[in-house]
Protein backbone atom coordinates (compact mmCIF):
# COMPACT_ATOMS: atom_id res chain seq x y z
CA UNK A 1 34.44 -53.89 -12.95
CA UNK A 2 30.50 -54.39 -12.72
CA UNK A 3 29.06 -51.21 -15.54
CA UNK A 4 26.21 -50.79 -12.45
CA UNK A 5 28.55 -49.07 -10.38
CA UNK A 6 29.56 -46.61 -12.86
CA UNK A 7 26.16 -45.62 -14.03
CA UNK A 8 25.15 -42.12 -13.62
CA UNK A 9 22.22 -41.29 -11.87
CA UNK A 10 21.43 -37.87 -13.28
CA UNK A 11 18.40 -35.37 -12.86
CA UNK A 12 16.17 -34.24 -15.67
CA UNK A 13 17.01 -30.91 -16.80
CA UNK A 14 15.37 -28.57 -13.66
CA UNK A 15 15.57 -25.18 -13.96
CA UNK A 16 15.99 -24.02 -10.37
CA UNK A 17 18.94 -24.78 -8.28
CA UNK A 18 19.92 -27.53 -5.52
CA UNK A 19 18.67 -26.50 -2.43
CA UNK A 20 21.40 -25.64 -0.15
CA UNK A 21 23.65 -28.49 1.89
CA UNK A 22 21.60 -29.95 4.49
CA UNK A 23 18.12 -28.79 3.30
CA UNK A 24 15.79 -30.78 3.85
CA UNK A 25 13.80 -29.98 0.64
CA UNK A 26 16.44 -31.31 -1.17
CA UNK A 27 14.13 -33.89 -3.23
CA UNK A 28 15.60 -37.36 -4.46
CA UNK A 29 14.48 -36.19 -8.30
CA UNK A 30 17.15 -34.46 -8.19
CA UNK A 31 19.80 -37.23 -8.48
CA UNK A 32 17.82 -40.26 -10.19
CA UNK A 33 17.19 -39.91 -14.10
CA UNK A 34 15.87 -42.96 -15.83
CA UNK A 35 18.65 -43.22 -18.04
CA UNK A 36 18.04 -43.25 -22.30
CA UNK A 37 17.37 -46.33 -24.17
CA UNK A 38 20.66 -48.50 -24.56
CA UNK A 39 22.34 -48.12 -27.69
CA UNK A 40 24.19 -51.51 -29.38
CA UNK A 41 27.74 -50.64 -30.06
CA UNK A 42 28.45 -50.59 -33.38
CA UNK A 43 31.35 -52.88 -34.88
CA UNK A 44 34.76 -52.04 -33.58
CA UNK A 45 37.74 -52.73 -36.29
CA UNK A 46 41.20 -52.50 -35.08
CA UNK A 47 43.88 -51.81 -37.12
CA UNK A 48 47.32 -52.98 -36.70
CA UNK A 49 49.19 -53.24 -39.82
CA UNK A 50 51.72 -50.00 -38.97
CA UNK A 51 52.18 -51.76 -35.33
CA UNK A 52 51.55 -55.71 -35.10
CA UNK A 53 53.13 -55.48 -31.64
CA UNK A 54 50.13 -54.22 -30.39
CA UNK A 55 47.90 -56.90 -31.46
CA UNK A 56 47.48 -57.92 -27.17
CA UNK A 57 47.11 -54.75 -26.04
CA UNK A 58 44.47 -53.65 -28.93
CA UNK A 59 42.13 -56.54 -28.09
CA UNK A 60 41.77 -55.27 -24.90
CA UNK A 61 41.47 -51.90 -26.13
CA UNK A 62 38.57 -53.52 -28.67
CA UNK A 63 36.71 -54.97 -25.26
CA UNK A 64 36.98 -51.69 -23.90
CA UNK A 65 34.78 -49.73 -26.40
CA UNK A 66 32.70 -52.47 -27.00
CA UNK A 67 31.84 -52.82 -22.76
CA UNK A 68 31.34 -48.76 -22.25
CA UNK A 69 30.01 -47.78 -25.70
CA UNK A 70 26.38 -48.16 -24.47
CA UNK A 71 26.95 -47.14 -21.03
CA UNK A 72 29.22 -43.91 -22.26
CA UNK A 73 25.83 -42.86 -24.00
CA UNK A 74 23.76 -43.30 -21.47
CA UNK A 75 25.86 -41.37 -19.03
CA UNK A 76 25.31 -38.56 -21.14
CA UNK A 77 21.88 -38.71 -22.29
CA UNK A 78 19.44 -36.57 -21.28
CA UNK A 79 15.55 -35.58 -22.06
CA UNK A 80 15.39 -39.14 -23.37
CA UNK A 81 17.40 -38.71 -26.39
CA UNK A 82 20.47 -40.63 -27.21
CA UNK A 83 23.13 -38.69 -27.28
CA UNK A 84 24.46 -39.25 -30.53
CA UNK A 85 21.78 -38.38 -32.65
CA UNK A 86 20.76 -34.85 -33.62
CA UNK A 87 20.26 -32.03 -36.40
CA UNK A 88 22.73 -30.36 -38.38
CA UNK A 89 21.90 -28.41 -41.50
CA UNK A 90 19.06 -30.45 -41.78
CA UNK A 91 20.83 -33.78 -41.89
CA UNK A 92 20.57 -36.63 -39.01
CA UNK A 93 24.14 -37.44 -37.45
CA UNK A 94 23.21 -41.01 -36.27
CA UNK A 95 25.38 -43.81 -34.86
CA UNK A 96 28.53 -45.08 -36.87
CA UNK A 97 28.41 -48.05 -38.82
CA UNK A 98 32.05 -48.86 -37.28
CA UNK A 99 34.54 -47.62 -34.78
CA UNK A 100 38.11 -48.17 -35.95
CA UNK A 101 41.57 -48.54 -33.25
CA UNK A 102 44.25 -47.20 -35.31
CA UNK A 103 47.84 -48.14 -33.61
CA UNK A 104 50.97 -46.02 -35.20
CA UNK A 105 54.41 -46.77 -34.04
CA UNK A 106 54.32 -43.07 -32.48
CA UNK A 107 52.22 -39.98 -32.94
CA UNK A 108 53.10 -36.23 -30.85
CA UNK A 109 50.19 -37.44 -28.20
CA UNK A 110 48.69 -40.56 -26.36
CA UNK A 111 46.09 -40.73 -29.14
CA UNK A 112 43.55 -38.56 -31.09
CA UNK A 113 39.95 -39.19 -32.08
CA UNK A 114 38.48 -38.04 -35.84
CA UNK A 115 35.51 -38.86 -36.11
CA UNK A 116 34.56 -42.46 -35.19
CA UNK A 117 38.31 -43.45 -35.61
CA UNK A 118 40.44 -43.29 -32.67
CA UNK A 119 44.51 -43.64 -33.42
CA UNK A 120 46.89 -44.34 -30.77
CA UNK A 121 50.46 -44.24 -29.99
CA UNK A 122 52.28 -47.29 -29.95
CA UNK A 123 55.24 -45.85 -27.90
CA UNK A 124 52.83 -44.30 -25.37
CA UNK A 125 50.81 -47.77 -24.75
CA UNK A 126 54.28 -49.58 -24.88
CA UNK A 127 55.33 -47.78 -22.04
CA UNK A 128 51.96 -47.23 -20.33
CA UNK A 129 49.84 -50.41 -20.71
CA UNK A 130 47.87 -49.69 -18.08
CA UNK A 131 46.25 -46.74 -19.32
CA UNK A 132 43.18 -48.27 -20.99
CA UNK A 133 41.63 -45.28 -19.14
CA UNK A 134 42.66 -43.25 -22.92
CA UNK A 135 40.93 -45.04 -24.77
CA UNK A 136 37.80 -44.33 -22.32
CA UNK A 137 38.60 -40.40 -23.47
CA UNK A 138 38.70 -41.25 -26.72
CA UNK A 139 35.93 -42.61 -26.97
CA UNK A 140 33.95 -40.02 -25.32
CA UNK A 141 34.89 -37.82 -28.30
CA UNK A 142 33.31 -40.14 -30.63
CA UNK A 143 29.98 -39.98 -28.46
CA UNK A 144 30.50 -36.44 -28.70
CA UNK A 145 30.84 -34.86 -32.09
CA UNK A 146 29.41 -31.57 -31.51
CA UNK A 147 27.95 -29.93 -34.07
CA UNK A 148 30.37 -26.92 -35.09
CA UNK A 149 29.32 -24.04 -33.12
CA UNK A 150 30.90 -20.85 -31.43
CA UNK A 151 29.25 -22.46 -28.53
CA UNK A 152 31.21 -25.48 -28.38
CA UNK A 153 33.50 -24.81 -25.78
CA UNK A 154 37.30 -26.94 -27.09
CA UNK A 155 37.90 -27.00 -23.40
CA UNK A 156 34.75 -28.23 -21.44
CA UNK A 157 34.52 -30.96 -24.27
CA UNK A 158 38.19 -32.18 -22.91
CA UNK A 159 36.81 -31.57 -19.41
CA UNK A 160 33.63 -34.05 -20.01
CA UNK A 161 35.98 -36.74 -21.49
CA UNK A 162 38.27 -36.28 -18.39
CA UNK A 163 35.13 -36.90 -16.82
CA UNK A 164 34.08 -40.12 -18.07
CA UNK A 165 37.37 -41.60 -17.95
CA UNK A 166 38.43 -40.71 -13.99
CA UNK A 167 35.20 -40.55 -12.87
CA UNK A 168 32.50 -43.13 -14.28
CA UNK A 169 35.71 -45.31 -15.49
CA UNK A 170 37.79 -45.39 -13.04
CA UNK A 171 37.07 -43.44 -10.30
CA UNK A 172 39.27 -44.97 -8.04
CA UNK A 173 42.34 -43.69 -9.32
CA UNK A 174 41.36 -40.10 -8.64
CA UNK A 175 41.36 -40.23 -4.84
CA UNK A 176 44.70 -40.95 -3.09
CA UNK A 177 46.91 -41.38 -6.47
CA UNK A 178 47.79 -37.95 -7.29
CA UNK A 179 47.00 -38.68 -10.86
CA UNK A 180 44.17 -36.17 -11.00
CA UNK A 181 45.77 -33.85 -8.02
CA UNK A 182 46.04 -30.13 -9.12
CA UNK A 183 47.38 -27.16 -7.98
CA UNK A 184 44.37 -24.44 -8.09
CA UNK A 185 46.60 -21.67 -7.55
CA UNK A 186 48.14 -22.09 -10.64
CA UNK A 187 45.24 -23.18 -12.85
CA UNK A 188 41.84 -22.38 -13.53
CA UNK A 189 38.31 -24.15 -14.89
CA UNK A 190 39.01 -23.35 -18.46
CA UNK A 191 42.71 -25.25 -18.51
CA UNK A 192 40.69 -28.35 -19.72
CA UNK A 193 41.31 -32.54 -19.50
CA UNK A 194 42.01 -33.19 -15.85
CA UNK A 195 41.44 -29.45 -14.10
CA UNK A 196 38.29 -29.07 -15.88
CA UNK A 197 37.64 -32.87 -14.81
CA UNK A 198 37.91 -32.56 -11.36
CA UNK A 199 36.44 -29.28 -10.90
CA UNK A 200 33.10 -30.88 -12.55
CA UNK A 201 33.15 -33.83 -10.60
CA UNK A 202 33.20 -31.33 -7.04
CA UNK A 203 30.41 -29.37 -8.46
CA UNK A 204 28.29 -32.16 -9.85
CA UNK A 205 29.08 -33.74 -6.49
CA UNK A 206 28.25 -30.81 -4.18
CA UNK A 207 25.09 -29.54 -6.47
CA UNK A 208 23.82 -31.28 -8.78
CA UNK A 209 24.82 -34.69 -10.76
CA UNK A 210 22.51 -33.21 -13.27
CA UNK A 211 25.03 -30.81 -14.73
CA UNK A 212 27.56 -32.36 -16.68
CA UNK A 213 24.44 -34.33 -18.92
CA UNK A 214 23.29 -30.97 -19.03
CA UNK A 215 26.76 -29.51 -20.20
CA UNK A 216 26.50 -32.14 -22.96
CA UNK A 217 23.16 -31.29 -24.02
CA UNK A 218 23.32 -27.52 -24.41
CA UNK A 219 26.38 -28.19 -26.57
CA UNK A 220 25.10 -30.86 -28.75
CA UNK A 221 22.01 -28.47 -29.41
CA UNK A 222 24.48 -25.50 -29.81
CA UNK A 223 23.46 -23.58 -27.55
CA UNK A 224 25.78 -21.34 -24.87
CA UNK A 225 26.48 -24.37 -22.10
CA UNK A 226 27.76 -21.68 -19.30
CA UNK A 227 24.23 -20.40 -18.48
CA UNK A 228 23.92 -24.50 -16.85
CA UNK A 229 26.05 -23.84 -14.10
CA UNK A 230 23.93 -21.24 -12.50
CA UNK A 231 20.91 -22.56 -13.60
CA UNK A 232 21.70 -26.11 -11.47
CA UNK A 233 23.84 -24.59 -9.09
CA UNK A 234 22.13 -20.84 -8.33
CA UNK A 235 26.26 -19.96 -8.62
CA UNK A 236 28.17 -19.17 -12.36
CA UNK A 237 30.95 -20.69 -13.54
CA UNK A 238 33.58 -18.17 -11.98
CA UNK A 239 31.81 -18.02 -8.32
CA UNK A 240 32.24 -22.15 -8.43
CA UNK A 241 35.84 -21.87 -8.83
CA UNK A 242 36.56 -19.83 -6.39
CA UNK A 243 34.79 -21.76 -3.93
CA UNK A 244 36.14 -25.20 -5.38
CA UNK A 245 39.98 -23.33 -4.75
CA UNK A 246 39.08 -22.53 -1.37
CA UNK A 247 37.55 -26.14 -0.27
CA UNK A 248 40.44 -27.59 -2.27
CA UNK A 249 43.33 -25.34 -0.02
């Protein structure tokens, strides 16, 4: 799959909202954002030793991170910084030296990211070896390592790696598949992964393809991310739900 047709053409970070459907002051600015300097990928060391049966499917895995590393990071840049560099305490958290694929015979979930080491479930890729799609996820969370904050929101940060993965990734999965189908009436914006997902993708579709860059940013400079939605949509978090349930019914 070509990486052009995945990139994201974002907005800068504009403080009033879209201009209302069929506007005609809606300005292309709004949509293009020169996207941040690419960043190399760093060396990615797979580890098979607790699951040799792997080996094929880790390779592939390996090409993976090494294809989207640079584009995952652009995706989310935004005021010309690359998104993986910023201040904590004083100290610069800066690109790993290494990314490590860690494959266990089984684990309690698909696969879990520490860090810059992402360990995955034998049994689940054994059984599922089409889902490279994870280790998109995944690998979001490495991009992402938020600084610790009470503004760090556990379930928009599953919600931007749902993101990634079924929209920049693969986005062709998510229409006509039912793989990232929900019921509204039963869910809501804060249920994370997939609900969060596709809720983001309707309002950065219908507003402003600014906002989840945006999302990112407040969080990575901890700062309260919810203020974002009405500030690129004129509507908060809760008033976008409601109207994504009622287009969705």
């Amino acid at each position: 799959m070509p990486l052009l047709h995945f990139v994201l053409f974002a907005a800068s970070y504009i403080d009033s909202p879209k201009p209302a459907a069929g506007s005609d002051a809606v300005s292309l600015r709004r949509y293009v954002y020169p996207l941040a300097a690419a960043i190399p990928c760093p060396e990615v060391v797979v580890d098979t030793r607790d699951f040799p049966e792997s080996k094929a499917w880790a390779e592939a895995a390996k090409s993976v991170v090494e294809n989207w590393f640079t584009p995952l990071c652009q995706m989310l840049a935004t005021d010309g910084r690359d998104p993986i560099t910023r201040v904590k305490s004083g100290r610069a958290f800066r690109v790993p030296r290494t990314i490590t694929l860690i494959f266990k015979p089984t684990l309690e979930v698909p696969a879990y990211c520490v860090g810059s080491m992402i360990t995955i479930n034998g049994a689940w890729i054994t059984s599922h070896p089409e889902d490279l799609g994870m280790v998109v996820h995944e690998l979001t969370h490495v991009i992402q390592q938020y600084p610790g904050s009470p503004t760090t929101l556990g379930w928009l940060v599953e919600g931007i790696a749902d993101y990634t993965r079924w929209w920049r990734y693969e986005p062709e999965l998510h229409a006509g598949s039912g793989r990232t189908k929900i019921n509204p009436a039963n869910s809501n914006y804060t249920d994370a992964y997939r609900t969060t997902a596709v809720w983001l993708a309707w309002a950065a579709r219908k507003y402003n393809y600014a906002l989840v860059p945006c999302l990112d940013k407040a969080m990575r400079d901890s700062r309260d991310p919810m203020p974002i939605f009405a500030k690129l949509t004129g509507k908060n978090a809760d008033d976008l739900w409601r109207e994504f349930v009622a287009e969705v019914k």
